[in-house]
N, C-alpha and C. Protein backbone atom coordinates (compact mmCIF):
# COMPACT_ATOMS: atom_id res chain seq x y z
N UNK A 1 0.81 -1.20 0.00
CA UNK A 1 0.00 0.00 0.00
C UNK A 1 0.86 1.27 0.00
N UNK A 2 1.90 1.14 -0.06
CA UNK A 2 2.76 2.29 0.53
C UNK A 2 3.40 2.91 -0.74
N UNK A 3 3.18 2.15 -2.06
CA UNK A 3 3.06 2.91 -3.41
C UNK A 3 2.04 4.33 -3.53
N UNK A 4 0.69 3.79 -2.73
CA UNK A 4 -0.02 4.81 -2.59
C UNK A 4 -0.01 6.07 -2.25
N UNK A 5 0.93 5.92 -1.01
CA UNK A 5 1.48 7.00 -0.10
C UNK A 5 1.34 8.81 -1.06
N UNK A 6 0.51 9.52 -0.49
CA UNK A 6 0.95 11.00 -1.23
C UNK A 6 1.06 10.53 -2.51
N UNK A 7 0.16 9.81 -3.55
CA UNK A 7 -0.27 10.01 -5.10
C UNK A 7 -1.53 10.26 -5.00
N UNK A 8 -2.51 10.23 -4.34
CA UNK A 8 -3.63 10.42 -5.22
C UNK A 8 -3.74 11.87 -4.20
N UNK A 9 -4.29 13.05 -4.90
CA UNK A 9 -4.52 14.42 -4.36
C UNK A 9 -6.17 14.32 -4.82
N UNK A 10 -6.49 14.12 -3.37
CA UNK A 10 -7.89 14.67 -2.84
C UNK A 10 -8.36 15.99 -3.34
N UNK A 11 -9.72 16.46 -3.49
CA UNK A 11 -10.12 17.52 -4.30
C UNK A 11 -10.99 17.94 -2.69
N UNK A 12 -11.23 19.23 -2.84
CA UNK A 12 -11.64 20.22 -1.57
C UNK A 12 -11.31 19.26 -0.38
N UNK A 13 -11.99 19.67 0.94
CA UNK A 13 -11.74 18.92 2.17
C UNK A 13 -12.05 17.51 2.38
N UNK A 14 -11.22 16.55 1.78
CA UNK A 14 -11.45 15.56 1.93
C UNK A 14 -10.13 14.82 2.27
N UNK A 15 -9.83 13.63 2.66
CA UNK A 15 -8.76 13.01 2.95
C UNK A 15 -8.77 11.66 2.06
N UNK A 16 -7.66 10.68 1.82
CA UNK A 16 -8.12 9.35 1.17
C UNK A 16 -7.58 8.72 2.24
N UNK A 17 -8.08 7.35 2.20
CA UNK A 17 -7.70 6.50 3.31
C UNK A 17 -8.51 4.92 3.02
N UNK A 18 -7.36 4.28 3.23
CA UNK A 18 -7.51 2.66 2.96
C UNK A 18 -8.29 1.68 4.33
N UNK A 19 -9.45 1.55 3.72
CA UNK A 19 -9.80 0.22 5.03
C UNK A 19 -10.19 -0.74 4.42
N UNK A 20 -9.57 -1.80 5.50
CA UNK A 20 -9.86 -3.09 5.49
C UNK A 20 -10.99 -3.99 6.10
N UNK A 21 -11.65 -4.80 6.01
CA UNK A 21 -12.66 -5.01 6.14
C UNK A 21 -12.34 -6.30 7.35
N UNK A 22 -13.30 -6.35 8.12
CA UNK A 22 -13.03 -6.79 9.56
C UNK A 22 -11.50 -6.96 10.64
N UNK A 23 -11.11 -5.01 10.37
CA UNK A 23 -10.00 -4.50 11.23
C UNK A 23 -10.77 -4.63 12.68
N UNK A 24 -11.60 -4.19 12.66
CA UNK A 24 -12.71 -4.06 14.21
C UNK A 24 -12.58 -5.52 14.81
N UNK A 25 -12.48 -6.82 13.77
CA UNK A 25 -12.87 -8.05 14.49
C UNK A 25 -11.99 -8.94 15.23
N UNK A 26 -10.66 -8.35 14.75
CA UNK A 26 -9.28 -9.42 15.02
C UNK A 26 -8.67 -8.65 16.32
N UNK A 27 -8.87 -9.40 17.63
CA UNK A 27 -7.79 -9.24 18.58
C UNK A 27 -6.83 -9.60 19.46
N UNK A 28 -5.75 -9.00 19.87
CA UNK A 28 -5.23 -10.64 20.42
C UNK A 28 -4.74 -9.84 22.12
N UNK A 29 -4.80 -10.85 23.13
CA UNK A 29 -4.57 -10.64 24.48
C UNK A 29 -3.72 -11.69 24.35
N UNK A 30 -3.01 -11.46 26.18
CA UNK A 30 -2.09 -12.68 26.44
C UNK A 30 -2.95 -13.24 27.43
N UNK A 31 -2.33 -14.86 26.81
CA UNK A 31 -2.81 -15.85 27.75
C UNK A 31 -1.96 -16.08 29.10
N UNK A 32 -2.65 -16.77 30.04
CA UNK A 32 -1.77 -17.00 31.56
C UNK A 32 -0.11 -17.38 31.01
N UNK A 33 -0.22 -18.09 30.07
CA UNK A 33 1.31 -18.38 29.48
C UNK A 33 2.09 -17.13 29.10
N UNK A 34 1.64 -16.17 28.61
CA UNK A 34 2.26 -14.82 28.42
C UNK A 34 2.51 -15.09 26.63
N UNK A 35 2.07 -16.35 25.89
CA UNK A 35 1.54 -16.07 24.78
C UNK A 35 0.15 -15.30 23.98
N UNK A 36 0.45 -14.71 23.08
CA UNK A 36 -0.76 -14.19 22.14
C UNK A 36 -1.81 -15.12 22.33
N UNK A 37 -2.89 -14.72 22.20
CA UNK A 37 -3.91 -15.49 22.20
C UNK A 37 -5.03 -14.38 20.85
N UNK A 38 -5.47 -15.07 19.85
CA UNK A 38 -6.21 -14.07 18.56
C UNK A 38 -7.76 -14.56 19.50
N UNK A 39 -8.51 -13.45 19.26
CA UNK A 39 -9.96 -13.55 19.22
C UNK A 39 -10.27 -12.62 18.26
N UNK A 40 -11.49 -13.72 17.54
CA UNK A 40 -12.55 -12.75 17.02
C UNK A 40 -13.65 -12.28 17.72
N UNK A 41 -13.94 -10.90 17.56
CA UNK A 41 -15.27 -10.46 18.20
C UNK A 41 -16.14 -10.05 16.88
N UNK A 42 -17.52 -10.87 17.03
CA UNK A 42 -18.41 -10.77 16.20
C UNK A 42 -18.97 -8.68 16.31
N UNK A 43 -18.97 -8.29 15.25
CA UNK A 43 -19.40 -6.65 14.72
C UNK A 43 -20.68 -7.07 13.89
N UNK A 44 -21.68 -7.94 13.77
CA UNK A 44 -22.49 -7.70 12.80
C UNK A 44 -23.61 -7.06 13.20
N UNK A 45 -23.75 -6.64 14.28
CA UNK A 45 -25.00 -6.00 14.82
C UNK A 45 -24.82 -4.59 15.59
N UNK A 46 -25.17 -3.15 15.55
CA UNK A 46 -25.25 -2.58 16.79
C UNK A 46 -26.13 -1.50 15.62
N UNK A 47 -27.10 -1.30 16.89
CA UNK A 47 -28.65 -0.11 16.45
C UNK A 47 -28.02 0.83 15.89
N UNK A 48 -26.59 1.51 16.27
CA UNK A 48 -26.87 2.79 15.14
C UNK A 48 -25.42 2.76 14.41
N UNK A 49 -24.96 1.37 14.49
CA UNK A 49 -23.81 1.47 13.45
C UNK A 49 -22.60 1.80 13.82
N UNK A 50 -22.43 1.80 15.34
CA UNK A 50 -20.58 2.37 15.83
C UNK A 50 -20.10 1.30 15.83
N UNK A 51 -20.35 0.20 16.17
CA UNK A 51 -19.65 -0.69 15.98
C UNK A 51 -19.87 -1.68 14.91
N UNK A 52 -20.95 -2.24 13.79
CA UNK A 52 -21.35 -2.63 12.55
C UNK A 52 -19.92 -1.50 11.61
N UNK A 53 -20.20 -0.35 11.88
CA UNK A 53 -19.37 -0.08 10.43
C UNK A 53 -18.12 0.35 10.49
N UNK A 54 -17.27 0.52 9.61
CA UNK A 54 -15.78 0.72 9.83
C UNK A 54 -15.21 1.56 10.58
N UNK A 55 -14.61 2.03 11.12
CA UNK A 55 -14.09 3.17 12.16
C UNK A 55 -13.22 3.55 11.98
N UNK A 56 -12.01 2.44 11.12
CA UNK A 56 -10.56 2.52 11.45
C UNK A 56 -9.76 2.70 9.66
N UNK A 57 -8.92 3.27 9.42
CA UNK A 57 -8.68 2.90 8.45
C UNK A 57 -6.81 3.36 8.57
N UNK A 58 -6.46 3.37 7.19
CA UNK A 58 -4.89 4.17 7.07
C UNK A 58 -5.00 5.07 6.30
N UNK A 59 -4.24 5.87 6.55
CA UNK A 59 -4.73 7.13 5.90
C UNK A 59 -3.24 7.68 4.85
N UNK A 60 -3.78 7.70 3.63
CA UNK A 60 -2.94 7.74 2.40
C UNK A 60 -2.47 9.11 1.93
N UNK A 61 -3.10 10.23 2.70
CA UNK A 61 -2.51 11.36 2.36
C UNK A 61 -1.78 12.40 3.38
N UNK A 62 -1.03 13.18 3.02
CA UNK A 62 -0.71 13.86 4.63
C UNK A 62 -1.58 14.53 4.79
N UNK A 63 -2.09 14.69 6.22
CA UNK A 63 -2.95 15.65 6.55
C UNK A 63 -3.13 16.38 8.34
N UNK A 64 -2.82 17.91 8.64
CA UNK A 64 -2.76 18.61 9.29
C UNK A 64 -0.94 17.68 9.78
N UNK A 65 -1.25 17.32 11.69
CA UNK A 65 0.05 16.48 12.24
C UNK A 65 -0.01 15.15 11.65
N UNK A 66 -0.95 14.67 10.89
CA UNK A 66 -0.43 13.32 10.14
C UNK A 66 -0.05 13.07 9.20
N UNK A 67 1.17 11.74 8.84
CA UNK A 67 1.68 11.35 7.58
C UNK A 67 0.80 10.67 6.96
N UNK A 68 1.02 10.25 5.86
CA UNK A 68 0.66 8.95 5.03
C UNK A 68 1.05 7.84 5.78
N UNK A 69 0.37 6.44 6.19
CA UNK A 69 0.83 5.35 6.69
C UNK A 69 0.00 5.30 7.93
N UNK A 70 -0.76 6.76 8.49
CA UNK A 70 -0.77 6.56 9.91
C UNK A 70 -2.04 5.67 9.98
N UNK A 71 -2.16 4.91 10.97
CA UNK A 71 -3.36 4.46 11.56
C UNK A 71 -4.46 5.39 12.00
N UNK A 72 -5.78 5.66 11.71
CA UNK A 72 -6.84 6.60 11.76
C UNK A 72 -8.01 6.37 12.07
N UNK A 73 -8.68 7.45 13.09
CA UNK A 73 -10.30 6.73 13.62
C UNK A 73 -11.20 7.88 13.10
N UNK A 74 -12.12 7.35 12.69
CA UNK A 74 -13.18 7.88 11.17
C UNK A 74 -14.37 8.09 12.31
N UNK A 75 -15.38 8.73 11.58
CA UNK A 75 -16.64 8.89 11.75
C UNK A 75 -17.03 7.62 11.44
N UNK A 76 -18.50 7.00 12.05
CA UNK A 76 -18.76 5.63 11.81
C UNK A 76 -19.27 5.82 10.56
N UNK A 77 -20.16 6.77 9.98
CA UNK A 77 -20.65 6.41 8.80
C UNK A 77 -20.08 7.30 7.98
N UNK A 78 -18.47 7.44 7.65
CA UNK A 78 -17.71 8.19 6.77
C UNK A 78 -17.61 7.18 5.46
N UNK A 79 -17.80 5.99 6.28
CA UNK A 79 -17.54 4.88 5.00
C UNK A 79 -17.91 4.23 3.59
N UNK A 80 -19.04 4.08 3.06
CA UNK A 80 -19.91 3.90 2.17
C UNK A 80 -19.41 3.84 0.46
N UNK A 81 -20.24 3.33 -0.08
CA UNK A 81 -19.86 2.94 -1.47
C UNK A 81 -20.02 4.55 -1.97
N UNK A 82 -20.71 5.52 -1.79
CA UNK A 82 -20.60 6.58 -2.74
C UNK A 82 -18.96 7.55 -3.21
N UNK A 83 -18.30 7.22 -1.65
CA UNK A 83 -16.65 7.69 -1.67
C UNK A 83 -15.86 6.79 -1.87
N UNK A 84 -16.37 5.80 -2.39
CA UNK A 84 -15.02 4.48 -3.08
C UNK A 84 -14.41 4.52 -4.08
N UNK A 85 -13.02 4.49 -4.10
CA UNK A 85 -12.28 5.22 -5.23
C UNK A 85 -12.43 3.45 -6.12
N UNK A 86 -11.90 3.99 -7.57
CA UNK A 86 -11.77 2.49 -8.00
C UNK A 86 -10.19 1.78 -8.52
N UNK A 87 -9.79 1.35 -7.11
CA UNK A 87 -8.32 1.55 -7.07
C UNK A 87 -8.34 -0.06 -6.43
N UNK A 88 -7.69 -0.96 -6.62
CA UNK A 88 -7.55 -2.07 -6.36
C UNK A 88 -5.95 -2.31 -5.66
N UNK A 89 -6.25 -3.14 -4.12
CA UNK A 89 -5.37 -3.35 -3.63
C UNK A 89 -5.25 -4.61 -2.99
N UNK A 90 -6.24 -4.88 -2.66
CA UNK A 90 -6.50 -6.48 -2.57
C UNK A 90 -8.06 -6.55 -2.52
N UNK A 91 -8.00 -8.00 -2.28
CA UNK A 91 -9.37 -8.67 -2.49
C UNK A 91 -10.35 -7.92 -0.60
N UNK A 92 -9.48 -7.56 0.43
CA UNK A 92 -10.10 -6.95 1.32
C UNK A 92 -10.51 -5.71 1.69
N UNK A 93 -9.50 -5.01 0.97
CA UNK A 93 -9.05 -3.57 0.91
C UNK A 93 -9.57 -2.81 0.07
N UNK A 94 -10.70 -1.48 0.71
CA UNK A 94 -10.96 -0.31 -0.33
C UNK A 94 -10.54 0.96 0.08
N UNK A 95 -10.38 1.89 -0.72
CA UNK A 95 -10.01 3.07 -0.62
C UNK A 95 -10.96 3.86 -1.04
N UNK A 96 -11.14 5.29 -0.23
CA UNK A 96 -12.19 6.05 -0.21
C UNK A 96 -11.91 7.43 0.36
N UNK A 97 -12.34 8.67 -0.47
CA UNK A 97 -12.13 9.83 0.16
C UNK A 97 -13.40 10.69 0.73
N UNK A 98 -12.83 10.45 1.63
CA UNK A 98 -13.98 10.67 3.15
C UNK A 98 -13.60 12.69 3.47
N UNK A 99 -14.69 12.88 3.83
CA UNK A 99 -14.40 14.57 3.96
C UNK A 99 -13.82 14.49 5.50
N UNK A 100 -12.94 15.14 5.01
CA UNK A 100 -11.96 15.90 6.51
C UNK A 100 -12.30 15.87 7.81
N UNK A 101 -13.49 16.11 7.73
CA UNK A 101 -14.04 16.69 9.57
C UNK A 101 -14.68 15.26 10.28
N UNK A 102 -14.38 14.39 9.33
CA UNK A 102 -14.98 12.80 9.48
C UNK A 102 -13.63 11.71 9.95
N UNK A 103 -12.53 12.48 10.04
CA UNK A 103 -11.24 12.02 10.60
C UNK A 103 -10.61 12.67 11.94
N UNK A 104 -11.22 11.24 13.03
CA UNK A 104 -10.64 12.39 14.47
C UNK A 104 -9.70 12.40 14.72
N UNK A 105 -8.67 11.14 14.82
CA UNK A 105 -8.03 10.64 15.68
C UNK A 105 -6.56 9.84 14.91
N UNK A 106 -5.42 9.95 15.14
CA UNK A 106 -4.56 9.30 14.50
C UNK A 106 -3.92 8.31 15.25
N UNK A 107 -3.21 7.20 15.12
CA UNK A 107 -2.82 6.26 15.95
C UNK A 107 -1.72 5.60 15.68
N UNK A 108 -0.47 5.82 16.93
CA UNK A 108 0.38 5.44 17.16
C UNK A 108 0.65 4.47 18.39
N UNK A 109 0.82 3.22 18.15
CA UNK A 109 0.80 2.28 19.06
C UNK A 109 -0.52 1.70 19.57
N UNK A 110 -0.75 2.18 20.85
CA UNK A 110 -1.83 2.47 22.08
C UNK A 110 -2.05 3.70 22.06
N UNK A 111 -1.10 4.76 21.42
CA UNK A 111 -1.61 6.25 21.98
C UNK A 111 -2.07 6.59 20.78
N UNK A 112 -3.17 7.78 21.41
CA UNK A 112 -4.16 8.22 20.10
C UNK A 112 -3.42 9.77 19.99
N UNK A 113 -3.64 10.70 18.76
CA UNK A 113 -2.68 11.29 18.23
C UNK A 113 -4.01 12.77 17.91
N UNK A 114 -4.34 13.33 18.73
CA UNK A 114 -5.30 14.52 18.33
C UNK A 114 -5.12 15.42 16.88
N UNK A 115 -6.49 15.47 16.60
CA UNK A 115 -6.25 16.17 15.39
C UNK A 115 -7.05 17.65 15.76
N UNK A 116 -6.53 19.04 15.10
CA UNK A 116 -7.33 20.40 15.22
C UNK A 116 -8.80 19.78 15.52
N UNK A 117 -9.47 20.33 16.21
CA UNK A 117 -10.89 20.70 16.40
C UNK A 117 -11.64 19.32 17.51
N UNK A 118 -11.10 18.49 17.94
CA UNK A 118 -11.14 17.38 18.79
C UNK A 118 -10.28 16.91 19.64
N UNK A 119 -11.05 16.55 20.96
CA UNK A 119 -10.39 16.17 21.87
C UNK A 119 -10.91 14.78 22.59
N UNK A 120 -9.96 13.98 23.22
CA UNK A 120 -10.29 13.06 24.01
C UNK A 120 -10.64 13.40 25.55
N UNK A 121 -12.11 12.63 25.50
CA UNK A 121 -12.66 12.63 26.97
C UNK A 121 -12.93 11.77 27.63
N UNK A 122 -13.04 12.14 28.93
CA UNK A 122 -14.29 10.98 29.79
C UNK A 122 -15.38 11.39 30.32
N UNK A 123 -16.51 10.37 30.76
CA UNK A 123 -17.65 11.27 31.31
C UNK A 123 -17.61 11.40 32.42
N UNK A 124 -18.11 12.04 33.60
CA UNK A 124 -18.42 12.78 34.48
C UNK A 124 -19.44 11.98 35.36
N UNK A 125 -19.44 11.37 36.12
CA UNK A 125 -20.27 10.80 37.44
C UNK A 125 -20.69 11.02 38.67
N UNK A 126 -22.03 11.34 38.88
CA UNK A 126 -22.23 11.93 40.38
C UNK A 126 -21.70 10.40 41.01
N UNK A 127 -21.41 11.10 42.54
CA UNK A 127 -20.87 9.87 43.55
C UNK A 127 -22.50 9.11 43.98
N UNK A 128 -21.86 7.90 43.65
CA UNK A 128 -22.78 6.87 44.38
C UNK A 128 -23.66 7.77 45.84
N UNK A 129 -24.88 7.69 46.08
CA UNK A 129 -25.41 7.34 47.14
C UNK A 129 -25.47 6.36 48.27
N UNK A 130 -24.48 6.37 49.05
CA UNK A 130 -24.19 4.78 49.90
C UNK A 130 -24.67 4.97 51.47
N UNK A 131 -25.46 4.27 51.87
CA UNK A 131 -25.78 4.03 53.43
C UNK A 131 -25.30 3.88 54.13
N UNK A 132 -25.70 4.18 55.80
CA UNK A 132 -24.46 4.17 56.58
C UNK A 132 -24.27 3.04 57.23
N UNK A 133 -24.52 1.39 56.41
CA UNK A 133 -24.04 0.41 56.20
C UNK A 133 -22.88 0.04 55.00
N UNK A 134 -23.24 1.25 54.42
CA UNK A 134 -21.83 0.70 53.33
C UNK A 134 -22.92 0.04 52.18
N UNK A 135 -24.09 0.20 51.91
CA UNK A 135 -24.79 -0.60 51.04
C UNK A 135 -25.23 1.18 49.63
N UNK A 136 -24.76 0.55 48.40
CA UNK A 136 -24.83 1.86 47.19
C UNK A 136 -26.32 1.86 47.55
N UNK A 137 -26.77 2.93 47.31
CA UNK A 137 -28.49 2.91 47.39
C UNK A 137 -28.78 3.32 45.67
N UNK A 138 -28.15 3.99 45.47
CA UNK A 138 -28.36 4.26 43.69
C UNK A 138 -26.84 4.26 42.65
N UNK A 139 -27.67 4.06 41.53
CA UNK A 139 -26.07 3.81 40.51
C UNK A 139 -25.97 5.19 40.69
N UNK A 140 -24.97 5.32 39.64
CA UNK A 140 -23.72 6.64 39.55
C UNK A 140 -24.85 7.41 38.15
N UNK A 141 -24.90 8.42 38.33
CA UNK A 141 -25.80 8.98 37.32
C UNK A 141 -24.78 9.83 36.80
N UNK A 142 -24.88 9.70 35.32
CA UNK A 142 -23.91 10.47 34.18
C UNK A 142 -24.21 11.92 34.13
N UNK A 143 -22.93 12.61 34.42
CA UNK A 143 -22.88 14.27 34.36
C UNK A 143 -23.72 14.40 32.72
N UNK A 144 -24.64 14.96 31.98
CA UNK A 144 -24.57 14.93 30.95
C UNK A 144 -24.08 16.22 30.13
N UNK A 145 -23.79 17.59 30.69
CA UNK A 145 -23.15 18.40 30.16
C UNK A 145 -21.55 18.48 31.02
N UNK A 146 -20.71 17.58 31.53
CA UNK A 146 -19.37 17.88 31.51
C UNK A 146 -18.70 16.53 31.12
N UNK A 147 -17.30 17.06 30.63
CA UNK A 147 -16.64 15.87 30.83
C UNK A 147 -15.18 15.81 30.43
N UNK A 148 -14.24 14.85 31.27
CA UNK A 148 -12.58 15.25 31.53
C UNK A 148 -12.16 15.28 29.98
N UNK A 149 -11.55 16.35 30.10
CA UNK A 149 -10.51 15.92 28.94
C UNK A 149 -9.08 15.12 29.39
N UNK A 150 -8.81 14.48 28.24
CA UNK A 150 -7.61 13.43 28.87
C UNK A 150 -7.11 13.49 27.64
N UNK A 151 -6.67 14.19 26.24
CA UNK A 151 -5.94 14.89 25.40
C UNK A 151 -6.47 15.65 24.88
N UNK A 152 -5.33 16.43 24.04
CA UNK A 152 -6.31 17.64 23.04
C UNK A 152 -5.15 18.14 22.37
N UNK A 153 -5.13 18.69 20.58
CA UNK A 153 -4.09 18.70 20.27
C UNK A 153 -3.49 20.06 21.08
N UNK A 154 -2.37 20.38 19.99
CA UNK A 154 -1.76 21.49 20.74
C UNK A 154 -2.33 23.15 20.36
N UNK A 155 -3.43 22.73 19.40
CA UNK A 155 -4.06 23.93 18.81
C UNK A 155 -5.19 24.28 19.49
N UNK A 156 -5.66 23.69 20.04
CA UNK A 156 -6.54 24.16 21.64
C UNK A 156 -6.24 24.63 22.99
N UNK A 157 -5.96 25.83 22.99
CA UNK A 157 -4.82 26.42 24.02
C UNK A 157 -6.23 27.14 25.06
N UNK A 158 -7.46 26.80 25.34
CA UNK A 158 -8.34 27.15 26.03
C UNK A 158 -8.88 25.93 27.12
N UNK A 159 -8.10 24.74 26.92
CA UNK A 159 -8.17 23.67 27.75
C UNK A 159 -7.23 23.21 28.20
N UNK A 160 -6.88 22.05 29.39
CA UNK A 160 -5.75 21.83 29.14
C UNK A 160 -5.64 20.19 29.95
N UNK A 161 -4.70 19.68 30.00
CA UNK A 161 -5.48 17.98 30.25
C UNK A 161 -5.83 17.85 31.90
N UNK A 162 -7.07 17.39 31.97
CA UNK A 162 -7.71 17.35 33.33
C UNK A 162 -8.91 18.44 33.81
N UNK A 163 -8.51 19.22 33.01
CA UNK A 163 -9.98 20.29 32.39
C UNK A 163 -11.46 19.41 32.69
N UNK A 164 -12.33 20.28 32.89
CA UNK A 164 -13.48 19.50 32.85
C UNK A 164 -13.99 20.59 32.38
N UNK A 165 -14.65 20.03 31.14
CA UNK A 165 -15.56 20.99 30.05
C UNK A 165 -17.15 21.12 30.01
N UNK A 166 -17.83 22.15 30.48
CA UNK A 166 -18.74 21.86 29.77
C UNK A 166 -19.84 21.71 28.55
N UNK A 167 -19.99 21.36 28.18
CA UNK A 167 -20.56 21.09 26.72
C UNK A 167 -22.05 20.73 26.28
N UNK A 168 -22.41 20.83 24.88
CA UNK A 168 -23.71 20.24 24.68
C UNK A 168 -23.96 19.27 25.65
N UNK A 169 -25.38 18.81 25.97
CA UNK A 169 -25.64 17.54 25.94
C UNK A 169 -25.28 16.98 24.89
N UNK A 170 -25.34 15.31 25.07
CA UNK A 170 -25.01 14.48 24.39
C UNK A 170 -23.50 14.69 23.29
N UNK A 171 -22.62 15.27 23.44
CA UNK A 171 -21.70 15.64 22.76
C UNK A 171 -20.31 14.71 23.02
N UNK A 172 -20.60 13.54 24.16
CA UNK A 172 -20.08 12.75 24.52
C UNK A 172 -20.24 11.48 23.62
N UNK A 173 -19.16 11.70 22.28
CA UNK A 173 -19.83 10.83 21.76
C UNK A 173 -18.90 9.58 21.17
N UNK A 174 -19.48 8.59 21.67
CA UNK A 174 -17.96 7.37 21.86
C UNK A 174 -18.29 6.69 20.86
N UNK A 175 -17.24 6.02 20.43
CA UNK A 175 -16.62 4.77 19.22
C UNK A 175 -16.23 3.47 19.80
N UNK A 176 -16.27 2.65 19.50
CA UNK A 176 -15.45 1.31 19.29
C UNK A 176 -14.44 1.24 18.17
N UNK A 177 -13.17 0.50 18.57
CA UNK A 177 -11.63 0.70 18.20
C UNK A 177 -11.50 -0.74 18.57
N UNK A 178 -10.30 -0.75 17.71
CA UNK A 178 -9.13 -2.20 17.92
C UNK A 178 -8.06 -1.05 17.64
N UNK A 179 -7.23 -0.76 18.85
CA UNK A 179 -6.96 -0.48 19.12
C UNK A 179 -5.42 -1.06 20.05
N UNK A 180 -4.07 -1.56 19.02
CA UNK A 180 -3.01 -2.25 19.37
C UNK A 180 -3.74 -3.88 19.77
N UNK A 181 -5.09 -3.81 19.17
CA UNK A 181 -5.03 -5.48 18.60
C UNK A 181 -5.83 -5.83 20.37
N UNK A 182 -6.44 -4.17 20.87
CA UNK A 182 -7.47 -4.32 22.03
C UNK A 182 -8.91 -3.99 21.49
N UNK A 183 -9.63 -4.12 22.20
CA UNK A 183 -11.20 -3.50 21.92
C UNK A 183 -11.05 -2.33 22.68
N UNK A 184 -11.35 -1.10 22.09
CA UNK A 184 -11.05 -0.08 22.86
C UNK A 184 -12.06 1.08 22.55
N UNK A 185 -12.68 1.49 23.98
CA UNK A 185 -14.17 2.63 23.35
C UNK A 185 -13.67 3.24 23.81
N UNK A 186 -13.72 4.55 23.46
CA UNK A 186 -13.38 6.16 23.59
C UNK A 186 -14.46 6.94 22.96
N UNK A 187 -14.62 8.40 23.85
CA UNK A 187 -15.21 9.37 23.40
C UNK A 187 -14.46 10.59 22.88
N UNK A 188 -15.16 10.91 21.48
CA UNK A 188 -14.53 12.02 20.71
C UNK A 188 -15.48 13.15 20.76
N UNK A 189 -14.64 14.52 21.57
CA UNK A 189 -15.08 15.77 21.80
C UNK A 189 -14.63 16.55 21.11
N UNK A 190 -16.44 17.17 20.01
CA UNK A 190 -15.46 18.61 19.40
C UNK A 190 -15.72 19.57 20.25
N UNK A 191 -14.22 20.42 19.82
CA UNK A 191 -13.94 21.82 20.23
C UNK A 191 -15.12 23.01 19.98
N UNK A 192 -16.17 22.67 18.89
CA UNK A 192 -16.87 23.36 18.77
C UNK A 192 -18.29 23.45 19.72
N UNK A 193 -18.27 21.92 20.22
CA UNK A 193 -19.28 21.33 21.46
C UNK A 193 -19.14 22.14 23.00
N UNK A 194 -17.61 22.54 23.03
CA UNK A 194 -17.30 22.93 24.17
C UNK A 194 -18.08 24.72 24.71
N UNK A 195 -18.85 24.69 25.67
CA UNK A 195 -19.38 25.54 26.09
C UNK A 195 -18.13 26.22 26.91
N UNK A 196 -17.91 25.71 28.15
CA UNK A 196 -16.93 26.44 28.76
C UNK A 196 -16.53 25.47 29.97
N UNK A 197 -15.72 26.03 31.10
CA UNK A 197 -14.89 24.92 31.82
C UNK A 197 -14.98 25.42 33.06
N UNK A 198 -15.30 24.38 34.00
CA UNK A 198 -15.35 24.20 35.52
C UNK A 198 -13.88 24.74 36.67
């Protein structure tokens, strides 16, 4: 794939980028032996498609802090036959230029790689209600307008990591990843969601 690298020039805001088709399904942990162990996790089902459709791809052009080659986390439904280039690379592999603002996240290793206008979060939990037996009386109810930031690139100089933002509702809005060959959910926060900070 790496012929590809920086040849094909994308037209207005768009990026190209190669995915493979059940990247989401292949993972591997270690066993008590401290060997690999592969699992598949079945993706054929979820109600609105974060985890059914592709997420992940490589991304073939440079764009903002990323090269060509890097590992990349997409909008779930950036994917589709209408942006499929007709470029043949194997029998698994398509390529497709997906618009810009549909690419959050770049990936190196385990660590995720911020791009302008998004940040990585977590959500926000009131404390348990617990009795003065020690027994929870209610679950943890979700802050729904704040939540930690835990990266952000370096072009967001109005936050900073450990920030707690507040934001739209629902703007907490998480993915499923394979992620160094883990299952890995994260929430992606835009900068434009962000109201202001605690």
């Amino acid at each position: 794939m790496e012929h590809l690298y920086n040849k094909i020039r994308p037209v207005g805001n768009r990026v190209i980028v190669a995915v493979k088709r059940g990247s989401k399904n292949t993972h591997t942990i270690k066993g008590d032996n401290g060997e690999d162990i592969e699992l598949y996790m079945d993706t054929s089902f979820s109600w609105d498609g974060k985890i059914t459709n592709h997420t992940q791809g490589v991304l073939l052009t440079d764009f903002k802090n990323l090269k060509a080659g890097t590992d990349v986390l997409l909008y779930h439904n950036a994917i589709h036959e209408t942006n499929e280039l007709d470029i043949y690379i194997d029998p698994v592999t398509n390529i497709h230029a997906i618009e810009s603002n549909s690419l959050y996240f770049g990936v190196d290793g385990d660590s995720l790689i911020c791009l302008d206008g998004f940040m990585l979060a977590e959500r926000i939990y009131d404390e348990d209600t617990v009795s003065p037996g020690g027994i929870i009386l209610t679950e943890k109810k979700k802050q729904d307008s704040m939540l930690k930031i835990l990266a952000k690139p370096e072009s967001i100089t109005d936050f900073e990591v450990g920030d707690i933002a507040v934001v739209y509702k629902y703007s907490d809005y998480e993915m499923v990843h394979n992620i160094g060959g883990k299952m890995v959910s994260i929430i992606r926060l835009k900068y434009s969601d962000c109201l202001g900070k605690v």
